[in-house]
PDB file of N, CA and C in Angstrom:
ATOM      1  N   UNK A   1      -8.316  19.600  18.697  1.00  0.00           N
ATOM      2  CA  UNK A   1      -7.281  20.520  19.123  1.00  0.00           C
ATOM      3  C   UNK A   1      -6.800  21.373  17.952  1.00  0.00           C
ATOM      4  N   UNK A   2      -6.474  20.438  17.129  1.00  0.00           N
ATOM      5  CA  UNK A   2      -6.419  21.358  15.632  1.00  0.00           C
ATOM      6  C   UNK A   2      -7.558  22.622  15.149  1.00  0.00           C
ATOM      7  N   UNK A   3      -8.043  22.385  15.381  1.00  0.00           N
ATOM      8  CA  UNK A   3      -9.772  23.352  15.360  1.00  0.00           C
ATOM      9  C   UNK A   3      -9.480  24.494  16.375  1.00  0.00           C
ATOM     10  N   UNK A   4      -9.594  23.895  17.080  1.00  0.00           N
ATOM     11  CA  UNK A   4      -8.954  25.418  18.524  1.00  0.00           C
ATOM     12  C   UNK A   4      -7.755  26.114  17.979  1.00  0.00           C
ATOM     13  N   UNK A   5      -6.784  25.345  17.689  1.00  0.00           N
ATOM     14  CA  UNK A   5      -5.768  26.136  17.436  1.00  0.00           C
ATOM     15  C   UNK A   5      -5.699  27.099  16.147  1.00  0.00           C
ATOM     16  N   UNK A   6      -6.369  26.375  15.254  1.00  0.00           N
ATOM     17  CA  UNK A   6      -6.633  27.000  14.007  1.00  0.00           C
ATOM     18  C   UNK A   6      -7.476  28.757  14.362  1.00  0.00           C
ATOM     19  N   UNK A   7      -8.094  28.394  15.377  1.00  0.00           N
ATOM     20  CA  UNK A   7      -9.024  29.630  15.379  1.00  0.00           C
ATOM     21  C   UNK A   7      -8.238  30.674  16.489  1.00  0.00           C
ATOM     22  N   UNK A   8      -7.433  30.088  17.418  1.00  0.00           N
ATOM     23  CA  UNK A   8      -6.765  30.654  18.303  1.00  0.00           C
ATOM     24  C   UNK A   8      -5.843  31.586  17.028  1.00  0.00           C
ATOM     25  N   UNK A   9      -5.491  31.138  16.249  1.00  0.00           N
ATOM     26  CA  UNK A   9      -4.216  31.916  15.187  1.00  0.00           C
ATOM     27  C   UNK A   9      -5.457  32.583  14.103  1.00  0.00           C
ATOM     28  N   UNK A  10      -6.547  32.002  14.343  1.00  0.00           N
ATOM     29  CA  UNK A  10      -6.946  33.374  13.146  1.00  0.00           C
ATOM     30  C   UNK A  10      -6.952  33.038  11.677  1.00  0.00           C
ATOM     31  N   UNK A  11      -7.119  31.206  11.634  1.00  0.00           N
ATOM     32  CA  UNK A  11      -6.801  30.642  10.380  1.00  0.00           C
ATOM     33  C   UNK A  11      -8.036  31.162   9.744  1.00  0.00           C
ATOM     34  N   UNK A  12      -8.520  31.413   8.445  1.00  0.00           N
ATOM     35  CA  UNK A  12      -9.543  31.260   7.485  1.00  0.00           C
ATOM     36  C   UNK A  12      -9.404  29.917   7.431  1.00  0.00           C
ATOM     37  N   UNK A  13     -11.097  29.668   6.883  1.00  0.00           N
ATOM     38  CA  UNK A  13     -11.663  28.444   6.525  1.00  0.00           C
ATOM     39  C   UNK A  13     -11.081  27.311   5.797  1.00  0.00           C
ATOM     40  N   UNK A  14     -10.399  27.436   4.897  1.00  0.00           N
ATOM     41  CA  UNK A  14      -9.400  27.122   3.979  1.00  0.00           C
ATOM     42  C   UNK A  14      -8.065  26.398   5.098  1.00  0.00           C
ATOM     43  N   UNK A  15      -7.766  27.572   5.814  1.00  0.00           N
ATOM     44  CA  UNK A  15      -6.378  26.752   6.328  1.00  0.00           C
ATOM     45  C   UNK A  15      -7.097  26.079   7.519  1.00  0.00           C
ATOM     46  N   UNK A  16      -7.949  26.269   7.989  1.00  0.00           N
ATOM     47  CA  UNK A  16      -8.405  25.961   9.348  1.00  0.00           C
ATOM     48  C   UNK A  16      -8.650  24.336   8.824  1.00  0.00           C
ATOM     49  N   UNK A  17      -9.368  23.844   7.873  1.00  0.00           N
ATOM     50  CA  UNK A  17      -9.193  22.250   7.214  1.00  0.00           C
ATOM     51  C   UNK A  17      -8.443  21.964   6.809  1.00  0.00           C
ATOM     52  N   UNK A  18      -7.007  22.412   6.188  1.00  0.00           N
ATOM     53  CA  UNK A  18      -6.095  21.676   5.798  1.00  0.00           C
ATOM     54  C   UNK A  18      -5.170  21.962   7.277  1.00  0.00           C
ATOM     55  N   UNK A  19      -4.968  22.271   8.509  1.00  0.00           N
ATOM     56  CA  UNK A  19      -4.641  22.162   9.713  1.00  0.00           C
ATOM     57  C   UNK A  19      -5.517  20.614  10.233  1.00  0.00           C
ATOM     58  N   UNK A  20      -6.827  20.793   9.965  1.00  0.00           N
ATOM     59  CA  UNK A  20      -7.449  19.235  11.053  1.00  0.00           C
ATOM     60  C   UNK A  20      -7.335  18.106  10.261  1.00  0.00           C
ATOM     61  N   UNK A  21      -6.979  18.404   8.722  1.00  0.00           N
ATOM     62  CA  UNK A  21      -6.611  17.260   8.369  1.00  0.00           C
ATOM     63  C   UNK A  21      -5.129  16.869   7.992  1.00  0.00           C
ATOM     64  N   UNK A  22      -3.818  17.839   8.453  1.00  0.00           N
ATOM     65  CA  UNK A  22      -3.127  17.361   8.516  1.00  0.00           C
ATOM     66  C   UNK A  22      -2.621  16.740  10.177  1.00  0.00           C
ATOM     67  N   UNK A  23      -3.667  16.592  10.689  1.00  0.00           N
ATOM     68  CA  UNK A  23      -3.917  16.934  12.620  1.00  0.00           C
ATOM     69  C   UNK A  23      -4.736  15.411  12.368  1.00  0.00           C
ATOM     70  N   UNK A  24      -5.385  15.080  11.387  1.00  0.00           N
ATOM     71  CA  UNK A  24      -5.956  13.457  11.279  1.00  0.00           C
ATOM     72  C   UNK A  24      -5.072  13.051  10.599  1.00  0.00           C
ATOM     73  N   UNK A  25      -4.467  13.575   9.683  1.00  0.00           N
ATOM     74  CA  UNK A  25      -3.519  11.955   9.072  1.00  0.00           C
ATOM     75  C   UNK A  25      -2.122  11.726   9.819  1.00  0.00           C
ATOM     76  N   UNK A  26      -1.565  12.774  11.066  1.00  0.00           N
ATOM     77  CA  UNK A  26      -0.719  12.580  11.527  1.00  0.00           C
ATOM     78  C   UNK A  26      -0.783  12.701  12.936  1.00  0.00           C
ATOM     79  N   UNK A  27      -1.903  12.910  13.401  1.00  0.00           N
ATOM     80  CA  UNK A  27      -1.756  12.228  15.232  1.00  0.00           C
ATOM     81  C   UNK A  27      -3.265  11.523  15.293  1.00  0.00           C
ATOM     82  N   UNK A  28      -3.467  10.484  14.505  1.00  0.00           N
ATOM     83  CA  UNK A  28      -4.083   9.606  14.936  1.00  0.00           C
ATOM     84  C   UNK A  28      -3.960   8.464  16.714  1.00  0.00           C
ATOM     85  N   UNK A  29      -5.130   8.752  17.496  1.00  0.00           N
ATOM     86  CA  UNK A  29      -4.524   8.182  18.433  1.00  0.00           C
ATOM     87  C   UNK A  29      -4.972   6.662  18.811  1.00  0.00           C
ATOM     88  N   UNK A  30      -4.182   5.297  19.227  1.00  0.00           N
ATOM     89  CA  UNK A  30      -5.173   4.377  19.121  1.00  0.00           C
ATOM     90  C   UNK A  30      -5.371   3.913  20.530  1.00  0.00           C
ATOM     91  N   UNK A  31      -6.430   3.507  21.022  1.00  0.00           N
ATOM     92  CA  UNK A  31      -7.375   3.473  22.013  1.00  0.00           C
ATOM     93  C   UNK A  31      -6.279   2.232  22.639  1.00  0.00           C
ATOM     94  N   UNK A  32      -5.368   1.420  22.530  1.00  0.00           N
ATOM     95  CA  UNK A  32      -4.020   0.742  23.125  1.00  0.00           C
ATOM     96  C   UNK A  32      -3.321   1.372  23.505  1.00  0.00           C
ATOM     97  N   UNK A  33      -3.453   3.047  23.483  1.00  0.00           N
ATOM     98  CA  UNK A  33      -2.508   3.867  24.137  1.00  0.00           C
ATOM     99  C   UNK A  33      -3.068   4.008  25.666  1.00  0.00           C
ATOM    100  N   UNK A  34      -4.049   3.848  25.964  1.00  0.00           N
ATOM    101  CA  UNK A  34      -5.179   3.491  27.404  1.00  0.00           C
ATOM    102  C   UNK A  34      -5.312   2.331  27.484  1.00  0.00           C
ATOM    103  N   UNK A  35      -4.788   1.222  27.177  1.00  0.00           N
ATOM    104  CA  UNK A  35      -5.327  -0.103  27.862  1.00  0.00           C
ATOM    105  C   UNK A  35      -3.363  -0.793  28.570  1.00  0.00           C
ATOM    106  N   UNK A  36      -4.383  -1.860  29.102  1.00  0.00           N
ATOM    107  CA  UNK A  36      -2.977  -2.629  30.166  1.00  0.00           C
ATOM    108  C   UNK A  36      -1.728  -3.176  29.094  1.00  0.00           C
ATOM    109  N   UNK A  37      -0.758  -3.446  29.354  1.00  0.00           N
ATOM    110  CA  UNK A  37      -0.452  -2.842  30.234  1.00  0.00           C
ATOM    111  C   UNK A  37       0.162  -1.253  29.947  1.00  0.00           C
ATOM    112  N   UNK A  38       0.083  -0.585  31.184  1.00  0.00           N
ATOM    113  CA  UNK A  38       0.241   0.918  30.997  1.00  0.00           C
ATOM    114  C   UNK A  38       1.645   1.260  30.892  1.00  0.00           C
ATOM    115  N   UNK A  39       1.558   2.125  29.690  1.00  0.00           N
ATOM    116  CA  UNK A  39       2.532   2.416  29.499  1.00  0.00           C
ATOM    117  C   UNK A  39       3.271   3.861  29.495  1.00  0.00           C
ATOM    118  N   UNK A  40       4.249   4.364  29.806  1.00  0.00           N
ATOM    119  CA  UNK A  40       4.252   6.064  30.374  1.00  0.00           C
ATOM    120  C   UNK A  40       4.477   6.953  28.642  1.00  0.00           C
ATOM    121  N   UNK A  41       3.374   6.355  28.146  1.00  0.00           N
ATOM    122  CA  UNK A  41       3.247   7.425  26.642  1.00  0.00           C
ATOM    123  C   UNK A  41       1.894   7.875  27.204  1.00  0.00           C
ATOM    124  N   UNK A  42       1.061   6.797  27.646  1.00  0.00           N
ATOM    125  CA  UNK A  42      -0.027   7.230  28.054  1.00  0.00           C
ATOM    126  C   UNK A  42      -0.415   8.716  28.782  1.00  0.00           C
ATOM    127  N   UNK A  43       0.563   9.197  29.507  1.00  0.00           N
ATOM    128  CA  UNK A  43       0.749  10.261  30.654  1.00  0.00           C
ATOM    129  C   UNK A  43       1.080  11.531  29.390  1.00  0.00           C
ATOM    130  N   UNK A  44       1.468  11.592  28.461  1.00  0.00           N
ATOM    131  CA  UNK A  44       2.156  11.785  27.770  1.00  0.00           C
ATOM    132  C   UNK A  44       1.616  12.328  26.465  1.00  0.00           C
ATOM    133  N   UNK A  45       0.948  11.581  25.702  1.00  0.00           N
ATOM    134  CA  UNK A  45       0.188  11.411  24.248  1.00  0.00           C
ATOM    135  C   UNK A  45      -1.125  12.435  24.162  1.00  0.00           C
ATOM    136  N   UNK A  46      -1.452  12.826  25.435  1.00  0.00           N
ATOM    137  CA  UNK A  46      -2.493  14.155  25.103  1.00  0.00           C
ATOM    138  C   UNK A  46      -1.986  15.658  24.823  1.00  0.00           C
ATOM    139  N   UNK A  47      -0.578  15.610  25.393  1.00  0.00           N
ATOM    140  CA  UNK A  47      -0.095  16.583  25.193  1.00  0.00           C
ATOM    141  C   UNK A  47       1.132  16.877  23.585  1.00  0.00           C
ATOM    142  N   UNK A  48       1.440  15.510  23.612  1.00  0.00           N
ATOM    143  CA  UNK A  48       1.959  15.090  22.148  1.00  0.00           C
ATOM    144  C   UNK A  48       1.069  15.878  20.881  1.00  0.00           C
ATOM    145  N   UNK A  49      -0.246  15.342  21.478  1.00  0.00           N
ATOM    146  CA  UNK A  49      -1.713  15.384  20.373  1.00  0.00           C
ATOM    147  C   UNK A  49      -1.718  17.071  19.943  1.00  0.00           C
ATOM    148  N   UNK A  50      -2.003  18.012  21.572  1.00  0.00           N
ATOM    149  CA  UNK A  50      -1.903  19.486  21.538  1.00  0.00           C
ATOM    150  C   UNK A  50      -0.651  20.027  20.664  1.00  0.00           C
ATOM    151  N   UNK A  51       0.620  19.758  21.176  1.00  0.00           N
ATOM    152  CA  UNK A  51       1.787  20.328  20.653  1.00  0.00           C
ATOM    153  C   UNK A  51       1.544  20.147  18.499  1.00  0.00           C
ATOM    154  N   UNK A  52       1.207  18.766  18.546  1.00  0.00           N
ATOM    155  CA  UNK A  52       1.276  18.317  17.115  1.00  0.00           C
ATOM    156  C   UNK A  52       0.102  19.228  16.392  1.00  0.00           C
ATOM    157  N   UNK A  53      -1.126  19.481  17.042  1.00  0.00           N
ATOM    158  CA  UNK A  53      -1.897  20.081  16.439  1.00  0.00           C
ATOM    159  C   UNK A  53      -2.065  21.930  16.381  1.00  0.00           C
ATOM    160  N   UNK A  54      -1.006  22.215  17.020  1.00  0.00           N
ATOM    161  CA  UNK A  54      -0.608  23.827  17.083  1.00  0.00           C
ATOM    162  C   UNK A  54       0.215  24.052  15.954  1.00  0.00           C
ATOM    163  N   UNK A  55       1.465  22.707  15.611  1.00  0.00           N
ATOM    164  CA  UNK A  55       2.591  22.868  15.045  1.00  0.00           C
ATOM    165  C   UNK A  55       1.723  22.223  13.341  1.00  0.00           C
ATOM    166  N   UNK A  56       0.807  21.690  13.212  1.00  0.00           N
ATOM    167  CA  UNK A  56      -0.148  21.673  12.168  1.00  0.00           C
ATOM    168  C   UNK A  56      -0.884  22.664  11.756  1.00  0.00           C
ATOM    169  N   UNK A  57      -1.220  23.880  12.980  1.00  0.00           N
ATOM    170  CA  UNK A  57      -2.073  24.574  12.447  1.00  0.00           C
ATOM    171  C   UNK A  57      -1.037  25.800  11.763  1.00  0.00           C
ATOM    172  N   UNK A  58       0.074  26.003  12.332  1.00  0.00           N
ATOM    173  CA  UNK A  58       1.043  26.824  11.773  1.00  0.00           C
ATOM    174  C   UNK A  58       1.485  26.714  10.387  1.00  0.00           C
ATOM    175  N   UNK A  59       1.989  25.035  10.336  1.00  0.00           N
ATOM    176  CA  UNK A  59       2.478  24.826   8.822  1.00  0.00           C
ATOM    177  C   UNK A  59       1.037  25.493   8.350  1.00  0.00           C
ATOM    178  N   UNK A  60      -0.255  24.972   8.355  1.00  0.00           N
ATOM    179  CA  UNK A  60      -1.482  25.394   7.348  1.00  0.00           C
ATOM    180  C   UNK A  60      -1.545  27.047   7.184  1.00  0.00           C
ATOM    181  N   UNK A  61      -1.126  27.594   8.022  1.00  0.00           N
ATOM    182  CA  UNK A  61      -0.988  28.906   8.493  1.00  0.00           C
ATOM    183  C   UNK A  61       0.160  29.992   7.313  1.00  0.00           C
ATOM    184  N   UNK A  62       0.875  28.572   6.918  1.00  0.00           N
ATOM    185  CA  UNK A  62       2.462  29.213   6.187  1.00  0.00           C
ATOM    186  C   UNK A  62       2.083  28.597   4.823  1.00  0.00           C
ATOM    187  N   UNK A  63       0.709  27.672   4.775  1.00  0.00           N
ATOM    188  CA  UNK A  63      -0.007  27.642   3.138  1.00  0.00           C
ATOM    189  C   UNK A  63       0.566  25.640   2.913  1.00  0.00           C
ATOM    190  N   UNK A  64       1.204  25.265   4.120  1.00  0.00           N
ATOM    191  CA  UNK A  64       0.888  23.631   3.503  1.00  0.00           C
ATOM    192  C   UNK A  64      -0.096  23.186   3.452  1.00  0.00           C
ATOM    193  N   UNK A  65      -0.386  22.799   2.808  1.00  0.00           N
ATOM    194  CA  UNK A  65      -1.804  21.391   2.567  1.00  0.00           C
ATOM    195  C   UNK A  65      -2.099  20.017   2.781  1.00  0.00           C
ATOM    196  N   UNK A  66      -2.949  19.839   3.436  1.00  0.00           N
ATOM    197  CA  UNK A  66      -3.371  18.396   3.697  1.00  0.00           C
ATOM    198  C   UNK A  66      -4.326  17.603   3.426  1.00  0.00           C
ATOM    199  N   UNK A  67      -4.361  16.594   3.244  1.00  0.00           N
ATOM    200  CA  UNK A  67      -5.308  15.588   2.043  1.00  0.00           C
ATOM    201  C   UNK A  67      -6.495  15.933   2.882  1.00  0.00           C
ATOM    202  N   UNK A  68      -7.639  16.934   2.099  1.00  0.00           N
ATOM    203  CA  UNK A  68      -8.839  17.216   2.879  1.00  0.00           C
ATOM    204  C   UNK A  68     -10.253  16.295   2.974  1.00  0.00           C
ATOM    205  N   UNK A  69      -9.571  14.969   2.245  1.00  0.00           N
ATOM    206  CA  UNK A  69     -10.419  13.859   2.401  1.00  0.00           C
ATOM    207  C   UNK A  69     -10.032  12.565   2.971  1.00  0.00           C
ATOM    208  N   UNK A  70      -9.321  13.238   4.207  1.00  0.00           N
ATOM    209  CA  UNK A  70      -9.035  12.158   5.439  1.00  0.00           C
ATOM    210  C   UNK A  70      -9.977  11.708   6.324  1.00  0.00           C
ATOM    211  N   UNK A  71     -10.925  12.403   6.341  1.00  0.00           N
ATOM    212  CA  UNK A  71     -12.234  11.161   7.246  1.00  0.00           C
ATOM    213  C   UNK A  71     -13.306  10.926   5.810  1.00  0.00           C
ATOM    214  N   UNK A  72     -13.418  11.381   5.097  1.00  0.00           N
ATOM    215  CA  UNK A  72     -14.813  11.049   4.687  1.00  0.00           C
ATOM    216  C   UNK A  72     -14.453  10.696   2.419  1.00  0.00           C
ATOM    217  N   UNK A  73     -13.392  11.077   2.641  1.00  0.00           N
ATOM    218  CA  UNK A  73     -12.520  10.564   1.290  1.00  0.00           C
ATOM    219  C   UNK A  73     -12.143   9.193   0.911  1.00  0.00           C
ATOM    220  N   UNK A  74     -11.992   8.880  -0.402  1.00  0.00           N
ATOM    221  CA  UNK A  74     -11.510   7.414  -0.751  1.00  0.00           C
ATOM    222  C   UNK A  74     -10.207   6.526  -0.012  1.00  0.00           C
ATOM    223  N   UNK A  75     -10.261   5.973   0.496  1.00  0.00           N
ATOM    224  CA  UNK A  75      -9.262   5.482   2.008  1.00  0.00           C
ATOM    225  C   UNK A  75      -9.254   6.704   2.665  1.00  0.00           C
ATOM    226  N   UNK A  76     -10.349   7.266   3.275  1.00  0.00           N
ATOM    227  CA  UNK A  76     -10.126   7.710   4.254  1.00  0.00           C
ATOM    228  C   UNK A  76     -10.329   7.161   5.608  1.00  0.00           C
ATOM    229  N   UNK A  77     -10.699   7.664   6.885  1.00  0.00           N
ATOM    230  CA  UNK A  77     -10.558   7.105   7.768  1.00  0.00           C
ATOM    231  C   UNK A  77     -12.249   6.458   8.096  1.00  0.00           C
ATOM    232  N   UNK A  78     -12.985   6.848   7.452  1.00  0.00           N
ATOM    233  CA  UNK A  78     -14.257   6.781   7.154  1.00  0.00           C
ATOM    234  C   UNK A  78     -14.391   4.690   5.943  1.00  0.00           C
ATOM    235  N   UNK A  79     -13.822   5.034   5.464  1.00  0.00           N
ATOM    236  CA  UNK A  79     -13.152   3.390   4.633  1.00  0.00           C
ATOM    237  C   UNK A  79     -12.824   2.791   5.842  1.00  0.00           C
ATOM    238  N   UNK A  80     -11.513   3.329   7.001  1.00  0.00           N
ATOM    239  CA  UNK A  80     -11.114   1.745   7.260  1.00  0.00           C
ATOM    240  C   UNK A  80     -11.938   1.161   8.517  1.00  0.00           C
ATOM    241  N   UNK A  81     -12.816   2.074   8.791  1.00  0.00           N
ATOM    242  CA  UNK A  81     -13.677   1.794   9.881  1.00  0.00           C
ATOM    243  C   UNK A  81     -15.146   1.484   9.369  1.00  0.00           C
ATOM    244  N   UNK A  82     -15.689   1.483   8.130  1.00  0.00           N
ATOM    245  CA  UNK A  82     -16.671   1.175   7.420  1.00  0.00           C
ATOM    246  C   UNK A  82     -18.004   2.287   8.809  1.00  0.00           C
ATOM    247  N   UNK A  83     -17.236   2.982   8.993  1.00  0.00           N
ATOM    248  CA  UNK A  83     -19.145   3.979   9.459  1.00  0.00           C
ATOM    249  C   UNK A  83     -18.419   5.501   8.702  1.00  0.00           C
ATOM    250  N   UNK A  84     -19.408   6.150   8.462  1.00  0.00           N
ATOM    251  CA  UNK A  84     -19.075   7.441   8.234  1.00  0.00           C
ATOM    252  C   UNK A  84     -19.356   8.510   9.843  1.00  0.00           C
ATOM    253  N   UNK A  85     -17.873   9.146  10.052  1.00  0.00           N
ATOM    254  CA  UNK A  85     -18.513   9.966  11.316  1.00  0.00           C
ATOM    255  C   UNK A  85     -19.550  11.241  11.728  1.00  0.00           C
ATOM    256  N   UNK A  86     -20.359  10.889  12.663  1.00  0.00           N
ATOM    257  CA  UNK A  86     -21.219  11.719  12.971  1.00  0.00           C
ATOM    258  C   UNK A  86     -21.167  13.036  13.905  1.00  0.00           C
ATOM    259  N   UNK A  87     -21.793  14.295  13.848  1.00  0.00           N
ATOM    260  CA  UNK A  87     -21.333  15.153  14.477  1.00  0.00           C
ATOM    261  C   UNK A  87     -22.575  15.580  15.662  1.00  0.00           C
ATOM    262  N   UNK A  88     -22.308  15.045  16.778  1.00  0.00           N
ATOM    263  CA  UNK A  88     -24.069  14.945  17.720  1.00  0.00           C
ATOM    264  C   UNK A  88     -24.356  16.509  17.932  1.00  0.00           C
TER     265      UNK A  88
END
């Protein structure tokens, strides 16, 4: 969503990654947000995800920065899951 939005505003390359990675280190979502019992974040948390990743791509937009080695960096998210992610 961060990615869309980044390009919806017209980010350059530069802000368009420090938008998805301040969009990974702060709406990480965990897969207990879909399991029993259900809970009404569930209904809820996709649109959380959108809002958070528009309001990420803006700050990147106004020149904040975000740790651009959040999946594939030293503790990144790539560490705590021991696979590196793939792009099919």
């Amino acid at each position: 969503m961060a990615a869309g939005a980044a390009r919806l505003l017209g980010l350059d390359m530069q802000q368009a990654a420090h938008a998805i990675a301040l969009a990974g280190v702060g709406c990480l979502s965990l897969a207990v947000v879909q399991a029993e019992p259900v809970s009404q974040w569930k209904g809820l948390s996709s649109g959380e995800t959108g809002m958070r990743a528009l309001h990420n791509a803006l700050l990147a937009r106004a020149g904040i920065t975000g740790p651009l080695g959040v999946f594939e960096g030293p503790l990144g998210l790539s560490d705590l899951v021991h696979r590196k992610p793939g792009i099919p």
